[in-house]
Structure formats: structure tokens, C-alpha cells
N, C-alpha and C. Protein backbone atom coordinates (compact mmCIF):
# COMPACT_ATOMS: atom_id res chain seq x y z
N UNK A 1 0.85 -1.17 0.00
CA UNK A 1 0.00 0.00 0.00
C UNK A 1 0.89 1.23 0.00
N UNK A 2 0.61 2.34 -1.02
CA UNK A 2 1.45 3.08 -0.56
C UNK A 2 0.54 4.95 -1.01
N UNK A 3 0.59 5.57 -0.01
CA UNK A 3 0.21 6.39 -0.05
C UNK A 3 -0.35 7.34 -1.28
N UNK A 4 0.78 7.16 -2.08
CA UNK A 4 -0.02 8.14 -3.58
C UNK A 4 -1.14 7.13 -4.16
N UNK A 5 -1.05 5.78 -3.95
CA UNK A 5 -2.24 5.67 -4.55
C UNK A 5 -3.61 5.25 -4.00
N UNK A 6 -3.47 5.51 -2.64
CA UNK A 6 -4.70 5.62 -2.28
C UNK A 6 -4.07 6.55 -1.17
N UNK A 7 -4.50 8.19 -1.09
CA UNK A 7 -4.28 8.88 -0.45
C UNK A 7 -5.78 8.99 0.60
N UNK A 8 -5.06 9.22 1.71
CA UNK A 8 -5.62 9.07 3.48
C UNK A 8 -5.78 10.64 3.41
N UNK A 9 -7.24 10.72 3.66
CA UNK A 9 -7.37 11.93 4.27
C UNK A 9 -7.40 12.37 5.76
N UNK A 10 -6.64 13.97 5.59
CA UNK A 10 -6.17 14.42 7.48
C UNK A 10 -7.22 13.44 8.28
N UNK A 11 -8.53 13.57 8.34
CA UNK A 11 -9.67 12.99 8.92
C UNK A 11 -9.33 11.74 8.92
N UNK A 12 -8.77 11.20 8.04
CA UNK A 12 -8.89 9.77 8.39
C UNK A 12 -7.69 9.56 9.65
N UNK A 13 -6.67 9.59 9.04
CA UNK A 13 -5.38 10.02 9.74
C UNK A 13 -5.46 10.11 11.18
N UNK A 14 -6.51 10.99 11.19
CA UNK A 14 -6.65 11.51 12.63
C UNK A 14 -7.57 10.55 13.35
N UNK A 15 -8.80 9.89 12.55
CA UNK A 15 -9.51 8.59 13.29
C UNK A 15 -8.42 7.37 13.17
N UNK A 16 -7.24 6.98 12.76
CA UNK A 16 -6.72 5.98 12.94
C UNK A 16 -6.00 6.29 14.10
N UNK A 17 -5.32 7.57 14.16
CA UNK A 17 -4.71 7.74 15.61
C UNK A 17 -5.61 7.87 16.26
N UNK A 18 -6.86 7.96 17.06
CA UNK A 18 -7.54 7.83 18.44
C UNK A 18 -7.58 6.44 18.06
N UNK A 19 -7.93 5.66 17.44
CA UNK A 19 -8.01 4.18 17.42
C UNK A 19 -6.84 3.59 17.56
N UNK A 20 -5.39 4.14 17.47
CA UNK A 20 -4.73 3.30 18.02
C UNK A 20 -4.43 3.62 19.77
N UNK A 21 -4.81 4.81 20.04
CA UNK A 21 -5.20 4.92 21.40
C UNK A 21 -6.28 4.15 22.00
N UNK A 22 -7.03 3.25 21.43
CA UNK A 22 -8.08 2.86 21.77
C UNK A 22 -9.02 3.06 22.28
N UNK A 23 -9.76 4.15 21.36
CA UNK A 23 -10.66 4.67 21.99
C UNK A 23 -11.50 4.25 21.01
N UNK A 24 -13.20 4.04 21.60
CA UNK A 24 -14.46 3.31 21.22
C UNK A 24 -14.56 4.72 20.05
N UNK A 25 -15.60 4.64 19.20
CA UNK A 25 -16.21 5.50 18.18
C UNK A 25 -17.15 6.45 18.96
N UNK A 26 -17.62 6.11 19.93
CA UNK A 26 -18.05 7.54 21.06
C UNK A 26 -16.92 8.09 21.39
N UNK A 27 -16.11 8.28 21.74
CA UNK A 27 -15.06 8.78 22.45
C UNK A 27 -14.47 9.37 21.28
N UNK A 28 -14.18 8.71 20.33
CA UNK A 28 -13.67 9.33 19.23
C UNK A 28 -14.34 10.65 18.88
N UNK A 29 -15.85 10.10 18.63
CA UNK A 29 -16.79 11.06 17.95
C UNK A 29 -16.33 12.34 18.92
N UNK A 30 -16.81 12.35 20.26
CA UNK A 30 -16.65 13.25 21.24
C UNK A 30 -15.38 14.28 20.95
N UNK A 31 -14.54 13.66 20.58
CA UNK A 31 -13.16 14.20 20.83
C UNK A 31 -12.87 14.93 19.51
N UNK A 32 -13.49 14.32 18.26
CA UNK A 32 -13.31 14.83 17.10
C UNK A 32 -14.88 16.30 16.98
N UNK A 33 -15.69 15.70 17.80
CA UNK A 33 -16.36 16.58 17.31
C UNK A 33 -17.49 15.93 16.50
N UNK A 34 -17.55 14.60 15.81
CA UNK A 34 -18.09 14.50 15.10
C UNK A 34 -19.52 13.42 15.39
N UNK A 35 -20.36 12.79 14.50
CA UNK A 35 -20.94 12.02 15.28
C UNK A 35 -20.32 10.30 14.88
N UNK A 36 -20.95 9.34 15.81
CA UNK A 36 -20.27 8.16 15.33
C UNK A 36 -20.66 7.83 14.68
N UNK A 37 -21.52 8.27 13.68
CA UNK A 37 -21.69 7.03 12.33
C UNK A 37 -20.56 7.73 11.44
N UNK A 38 -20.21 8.88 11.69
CA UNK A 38 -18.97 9.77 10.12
C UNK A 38 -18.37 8.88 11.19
N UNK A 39 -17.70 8.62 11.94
CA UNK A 39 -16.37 7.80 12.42
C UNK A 39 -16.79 6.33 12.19
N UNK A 40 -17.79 6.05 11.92
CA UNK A 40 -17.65 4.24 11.57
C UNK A 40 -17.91 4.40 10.09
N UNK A 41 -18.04 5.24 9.20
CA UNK A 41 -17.87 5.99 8.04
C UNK A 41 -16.72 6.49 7.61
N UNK A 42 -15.92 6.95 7.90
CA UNK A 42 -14.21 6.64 8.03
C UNK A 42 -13.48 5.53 8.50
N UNK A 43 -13.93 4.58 9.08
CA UNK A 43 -13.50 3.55 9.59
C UNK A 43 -13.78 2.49 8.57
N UNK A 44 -14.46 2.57 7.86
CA UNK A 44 -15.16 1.51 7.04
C UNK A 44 -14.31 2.20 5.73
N UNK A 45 -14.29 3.20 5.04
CA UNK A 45 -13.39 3.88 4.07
C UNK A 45 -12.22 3.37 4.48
N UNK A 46 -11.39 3.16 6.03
CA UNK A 46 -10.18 2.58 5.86
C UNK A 46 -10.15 1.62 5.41
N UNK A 47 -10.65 0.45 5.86
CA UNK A 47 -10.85 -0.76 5.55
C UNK A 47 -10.79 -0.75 4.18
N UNK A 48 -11.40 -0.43 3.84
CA UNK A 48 -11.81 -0.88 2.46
C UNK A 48 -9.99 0.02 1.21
N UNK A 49 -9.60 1.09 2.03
CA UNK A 49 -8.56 1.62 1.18
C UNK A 49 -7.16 1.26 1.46
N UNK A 50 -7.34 0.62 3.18
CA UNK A 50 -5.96 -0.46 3.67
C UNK A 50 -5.97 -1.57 2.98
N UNK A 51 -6.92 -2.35 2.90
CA UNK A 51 -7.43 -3.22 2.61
C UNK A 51 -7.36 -4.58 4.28
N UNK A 52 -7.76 -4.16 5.03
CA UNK A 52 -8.26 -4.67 6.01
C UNK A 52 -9.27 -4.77 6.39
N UNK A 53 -9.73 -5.90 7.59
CA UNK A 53 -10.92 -5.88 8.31
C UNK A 53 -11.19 -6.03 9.49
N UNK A 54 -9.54 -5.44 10.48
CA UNK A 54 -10.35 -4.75 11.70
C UNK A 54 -9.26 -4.12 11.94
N UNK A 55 -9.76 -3.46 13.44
CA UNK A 55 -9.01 -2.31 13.90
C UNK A 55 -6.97 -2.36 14.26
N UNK A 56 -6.80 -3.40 14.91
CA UNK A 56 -5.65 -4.07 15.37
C UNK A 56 -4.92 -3.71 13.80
N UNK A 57 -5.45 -4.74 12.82
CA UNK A 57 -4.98 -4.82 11.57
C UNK A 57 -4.78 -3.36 10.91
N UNK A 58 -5.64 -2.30 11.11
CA UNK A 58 -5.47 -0.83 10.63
C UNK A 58 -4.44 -0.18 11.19
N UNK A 59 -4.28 -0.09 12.90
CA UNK A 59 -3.54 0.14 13.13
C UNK A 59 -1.81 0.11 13.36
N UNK A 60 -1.72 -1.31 13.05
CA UNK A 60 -0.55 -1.70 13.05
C UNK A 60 0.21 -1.30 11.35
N UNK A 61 -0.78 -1.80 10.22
CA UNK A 61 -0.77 -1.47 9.10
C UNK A 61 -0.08 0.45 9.15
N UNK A 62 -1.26 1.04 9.92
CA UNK A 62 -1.10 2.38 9.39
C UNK A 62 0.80 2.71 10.14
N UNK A 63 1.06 2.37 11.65
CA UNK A 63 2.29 2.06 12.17
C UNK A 63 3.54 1.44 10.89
N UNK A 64 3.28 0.60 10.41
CA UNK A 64 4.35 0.01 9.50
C UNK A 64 4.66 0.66 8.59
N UNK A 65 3.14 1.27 7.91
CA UNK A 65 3.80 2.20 6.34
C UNK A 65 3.33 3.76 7.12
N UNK A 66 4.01 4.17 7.94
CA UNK A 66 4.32 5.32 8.77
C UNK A 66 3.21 6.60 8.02
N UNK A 67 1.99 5.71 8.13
CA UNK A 67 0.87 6.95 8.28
C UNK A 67 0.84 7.53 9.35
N UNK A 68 0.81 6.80 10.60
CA UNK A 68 1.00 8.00 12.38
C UNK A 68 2.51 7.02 12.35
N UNK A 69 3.10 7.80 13.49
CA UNK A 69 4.65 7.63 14.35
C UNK A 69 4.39 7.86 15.99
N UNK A 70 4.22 6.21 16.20
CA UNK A 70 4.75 6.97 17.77
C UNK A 70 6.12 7.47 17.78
N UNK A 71 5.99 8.54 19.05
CA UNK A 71 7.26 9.06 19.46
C UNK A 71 7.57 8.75 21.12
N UNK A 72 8.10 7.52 20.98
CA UNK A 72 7.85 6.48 22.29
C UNK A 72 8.78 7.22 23.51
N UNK A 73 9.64 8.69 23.27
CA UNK A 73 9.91 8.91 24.59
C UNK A 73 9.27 10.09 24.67
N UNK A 74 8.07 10.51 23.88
CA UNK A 74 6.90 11.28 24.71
C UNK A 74 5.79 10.65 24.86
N UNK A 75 5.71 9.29 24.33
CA UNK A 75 4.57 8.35 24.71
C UNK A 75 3.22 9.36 24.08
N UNK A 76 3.99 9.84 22.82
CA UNK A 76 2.57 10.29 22.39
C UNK A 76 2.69 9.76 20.75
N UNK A 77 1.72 9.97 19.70
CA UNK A 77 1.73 9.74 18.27
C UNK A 77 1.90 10.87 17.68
N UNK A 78 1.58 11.09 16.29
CA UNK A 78 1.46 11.89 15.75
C UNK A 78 1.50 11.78 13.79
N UNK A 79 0.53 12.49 13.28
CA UNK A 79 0.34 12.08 12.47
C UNK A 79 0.66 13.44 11.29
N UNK A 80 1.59 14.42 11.84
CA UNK A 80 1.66 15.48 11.34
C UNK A 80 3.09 15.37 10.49
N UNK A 81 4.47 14.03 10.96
CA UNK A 81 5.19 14.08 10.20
C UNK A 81 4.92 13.55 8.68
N UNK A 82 4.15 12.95 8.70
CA UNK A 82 3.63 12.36 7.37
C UNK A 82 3.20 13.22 6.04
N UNK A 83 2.75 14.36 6.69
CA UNK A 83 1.96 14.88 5.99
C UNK A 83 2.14 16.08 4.81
């Protein structure tokens, strides 16, 4: 998979990082602002543009081909070097 040809939008980007924080699609929604069906509506657009079918698998995926980066000695992510 590689980014130019199926380009990730910021939004998505940004629902794969609270999901690898593990946070439910309420919590997400909450935090994004949005409601949870657009976040299981982006979630389902990943799937289908990772080509996966669940969350573990998205996230590790999005980790390997460095869509987010943890930055493990601030124990935080970030999805802004990518971009």
C-alpha cells in the first residue's frame, strides 16, 4: 500500500490515531467533534482503502507504512510528520 495511490485523508489520519489509542467511536466522535456514524464511516473507508478488516490490523498497518509515528519517549503519536 502506498500512499499516492490511495491517499488518506487528514480525517482519516486523525480517526486511525484515536483508534490506536483505543478509543471506542463515542469517544472518538466526542473528541473529534463528530458524530459516530462519520467515524464508523471513516473507519469503514479505511478498511476498504488499507485493505483490512479490523481495527488491530489498521492500526498496526497504518504504524508500519508510517501513516502515524509513535514518538515512544513522549509516549505520544502523531500524524503530522507524514503529511
Amino acid at each position: 500500500m502506498t500512499e499516492q495511490a490511495n491517499p488518506l485523508t487528514r480525517r482519516e489520519k486523525e480517526i486511525i490515531e484515536q483508534l490506536s489509542f483505543g478509543y471506542s467511536a463515542k469517544q472518538i466522535s466526542d473528541i473529534l467533534f463528530i458524530s459516530e456514524l462519520t467515524v464508523a464511516k471513516h473507519k469503514s473507508n479505511l478498511f476498504m482503502k488499507l485493505n483490512v478488516n479490523n481495527t488491530p490490523h489498521l492500526v498496526s498497518l497504518a504504524l508500519r507504512e508510517g501513516l502515524i509515528c509513535w514518538d515512544y519517549t513522549e509516549r505520544n503519536i502523531t500524524t503530522t510528520k507524514y503529511e
